[in-house]
C-alpha atoms as a PDB file:
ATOM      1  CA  UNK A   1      -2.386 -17.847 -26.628  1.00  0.00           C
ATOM      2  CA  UNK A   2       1.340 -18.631 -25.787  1.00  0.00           C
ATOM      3  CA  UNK A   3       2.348 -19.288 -22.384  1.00  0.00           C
ATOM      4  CA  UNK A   4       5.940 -18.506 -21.443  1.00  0.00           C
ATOM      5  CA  UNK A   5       6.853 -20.029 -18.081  1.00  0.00           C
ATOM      6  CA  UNK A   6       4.233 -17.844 -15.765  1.00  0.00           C
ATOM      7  CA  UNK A   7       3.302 -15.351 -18.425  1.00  0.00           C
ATOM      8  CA  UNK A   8       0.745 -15.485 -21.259  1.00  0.00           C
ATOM      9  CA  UNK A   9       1.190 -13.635 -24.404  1.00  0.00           C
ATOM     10  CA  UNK A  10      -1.994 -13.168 -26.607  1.00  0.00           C
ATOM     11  CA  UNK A  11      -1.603 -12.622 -29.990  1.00  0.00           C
ATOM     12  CA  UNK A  12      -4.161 -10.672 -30.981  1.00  0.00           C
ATOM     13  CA  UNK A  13      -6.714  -8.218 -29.429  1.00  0.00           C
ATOM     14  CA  UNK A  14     -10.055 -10.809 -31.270  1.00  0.00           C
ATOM     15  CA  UNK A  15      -8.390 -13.234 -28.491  1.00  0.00           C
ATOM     16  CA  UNK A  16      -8.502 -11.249 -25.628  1.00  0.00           C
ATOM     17  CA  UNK A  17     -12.090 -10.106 -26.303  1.00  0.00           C
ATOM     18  CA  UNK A  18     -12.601 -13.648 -26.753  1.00  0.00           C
ATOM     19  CA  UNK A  19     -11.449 -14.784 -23.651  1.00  0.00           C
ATOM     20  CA  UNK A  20     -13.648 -11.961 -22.184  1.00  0.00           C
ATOM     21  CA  UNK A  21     -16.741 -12.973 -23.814  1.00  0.00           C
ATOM     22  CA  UNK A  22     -16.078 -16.521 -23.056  1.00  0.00           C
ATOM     23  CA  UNK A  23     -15.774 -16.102 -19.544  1.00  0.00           C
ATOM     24  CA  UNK A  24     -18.980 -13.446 -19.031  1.00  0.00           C
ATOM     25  CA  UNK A  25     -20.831 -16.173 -20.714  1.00  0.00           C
ATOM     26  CA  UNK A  26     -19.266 -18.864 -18.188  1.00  0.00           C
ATOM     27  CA  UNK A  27     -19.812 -16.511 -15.099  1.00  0.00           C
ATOM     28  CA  UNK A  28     -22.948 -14.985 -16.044  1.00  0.00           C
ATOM     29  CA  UNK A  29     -21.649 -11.880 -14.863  1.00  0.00           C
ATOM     30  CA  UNK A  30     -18.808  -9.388 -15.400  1.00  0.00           C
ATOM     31  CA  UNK A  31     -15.629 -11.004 -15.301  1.00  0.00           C
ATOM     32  CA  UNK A  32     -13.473  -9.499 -12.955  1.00  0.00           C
ATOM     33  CA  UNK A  33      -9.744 -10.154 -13.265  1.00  0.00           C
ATOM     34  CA  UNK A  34      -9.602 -12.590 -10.012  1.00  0.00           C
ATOM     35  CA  UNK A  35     -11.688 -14.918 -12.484  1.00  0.00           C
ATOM     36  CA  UNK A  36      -8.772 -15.658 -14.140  1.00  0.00           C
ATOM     37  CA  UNK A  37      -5.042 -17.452 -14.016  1.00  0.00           C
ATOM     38  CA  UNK A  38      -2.693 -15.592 -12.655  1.00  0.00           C
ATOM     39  CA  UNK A  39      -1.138 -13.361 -15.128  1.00  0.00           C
ATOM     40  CA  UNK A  40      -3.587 -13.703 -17.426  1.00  0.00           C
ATOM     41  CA  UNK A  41      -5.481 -10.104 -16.661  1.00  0.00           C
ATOM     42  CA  UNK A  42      -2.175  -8.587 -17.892  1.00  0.00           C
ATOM     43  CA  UNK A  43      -1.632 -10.170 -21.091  1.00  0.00           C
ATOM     44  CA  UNK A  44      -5.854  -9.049 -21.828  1.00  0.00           C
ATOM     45  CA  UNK A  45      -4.895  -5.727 -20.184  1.00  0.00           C
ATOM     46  CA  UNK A  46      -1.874  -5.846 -22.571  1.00  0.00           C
ATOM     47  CA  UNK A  47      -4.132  -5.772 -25.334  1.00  0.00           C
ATOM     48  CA  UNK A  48      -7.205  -3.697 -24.358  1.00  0.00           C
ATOM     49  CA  UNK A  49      -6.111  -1.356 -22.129  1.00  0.00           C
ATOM     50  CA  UNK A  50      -7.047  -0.825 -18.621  1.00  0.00           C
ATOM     51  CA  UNK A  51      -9.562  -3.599 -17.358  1.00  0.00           C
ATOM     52  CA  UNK A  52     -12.604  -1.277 -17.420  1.00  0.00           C
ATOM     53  CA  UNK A  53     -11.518  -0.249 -21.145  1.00  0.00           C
ATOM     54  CA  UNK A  54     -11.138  -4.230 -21.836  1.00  0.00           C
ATOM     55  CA  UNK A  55     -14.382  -4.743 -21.046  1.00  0.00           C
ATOM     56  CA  UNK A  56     -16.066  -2.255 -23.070  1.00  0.00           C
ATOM     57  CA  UNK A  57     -13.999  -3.145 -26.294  1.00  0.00           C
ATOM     58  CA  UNK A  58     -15.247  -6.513 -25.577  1.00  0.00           C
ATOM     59  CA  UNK A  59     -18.446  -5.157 -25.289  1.00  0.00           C
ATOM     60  CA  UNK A  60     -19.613  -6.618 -21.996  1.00  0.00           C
ATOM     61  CA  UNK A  61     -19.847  -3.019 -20.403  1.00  0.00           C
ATOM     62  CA  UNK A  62     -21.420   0.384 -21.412  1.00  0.00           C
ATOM     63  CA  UNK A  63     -18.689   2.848 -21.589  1.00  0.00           C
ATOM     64  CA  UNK A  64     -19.274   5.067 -18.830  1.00  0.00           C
ATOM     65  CA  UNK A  65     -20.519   9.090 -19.487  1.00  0.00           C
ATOM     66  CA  UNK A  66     -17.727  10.079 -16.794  1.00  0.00           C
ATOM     67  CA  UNK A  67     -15.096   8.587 -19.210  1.00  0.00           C
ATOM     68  CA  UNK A  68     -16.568  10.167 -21.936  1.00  0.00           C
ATOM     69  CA  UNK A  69     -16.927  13.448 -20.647  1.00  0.00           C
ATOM     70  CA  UNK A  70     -13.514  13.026 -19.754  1.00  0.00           C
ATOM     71  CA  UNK A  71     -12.531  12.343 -23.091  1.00  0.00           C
ATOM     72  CA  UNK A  72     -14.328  15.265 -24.408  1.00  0.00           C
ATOM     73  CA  UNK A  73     -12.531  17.658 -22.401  1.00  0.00           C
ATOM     74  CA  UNK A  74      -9.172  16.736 -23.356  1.00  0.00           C
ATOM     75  CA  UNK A  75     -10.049  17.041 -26.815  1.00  0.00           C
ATOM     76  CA  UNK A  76     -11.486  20.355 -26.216  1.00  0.00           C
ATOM     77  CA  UNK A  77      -8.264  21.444 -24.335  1.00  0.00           C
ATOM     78  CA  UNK A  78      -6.019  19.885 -27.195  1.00  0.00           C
ATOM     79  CA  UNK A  79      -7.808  21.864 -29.757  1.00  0.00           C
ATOM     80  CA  UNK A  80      -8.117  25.259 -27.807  1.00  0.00           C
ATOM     81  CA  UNK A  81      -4.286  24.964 -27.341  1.00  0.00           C
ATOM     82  CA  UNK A  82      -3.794  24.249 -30.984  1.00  0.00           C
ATOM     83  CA  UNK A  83      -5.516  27.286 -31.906  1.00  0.00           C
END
């Protein structure tokens, strides 16, 4: 992890899972991104996605069925409009 002035910069997406893990582990919860320094829930969500999506790469959440319905749709609509 770099730190320039009030930023962080992560250099790879093993450390922002890390820093996930670490902190579910500390919390014994969920982290949510008020857990953390300021600025830091962007460099993760820099990596991972959006926060939900973060925490289900790190695995610390089930990926929810309305996400992958979701999912499924658009890849039904990409294909029908291939077609």
């Amino acid at each position: 992890m770099i730190r320039k002035g009030a930023f962080y910069i992560l250099e790879s997406e093993a450390e922002a899972i890390r820093l996930l893990t670490e902190k579910a582990e500390e919390l014994g919860r969920l982290p949510h991104k008020r857990d953390f320094p300021k600025n830091m829930p962007g460099a993760i969500k820099a990596e991972l996605g959006p926060w939900s999506r973060a925490l289900e790469k790190a695995g610390l959440k089930k990926v929810s069925q309305t996400y992958l319905n979701r999912k499924a749709r658009q890849r039904a609509k990409r294909k029908q409009s291939q077609s």
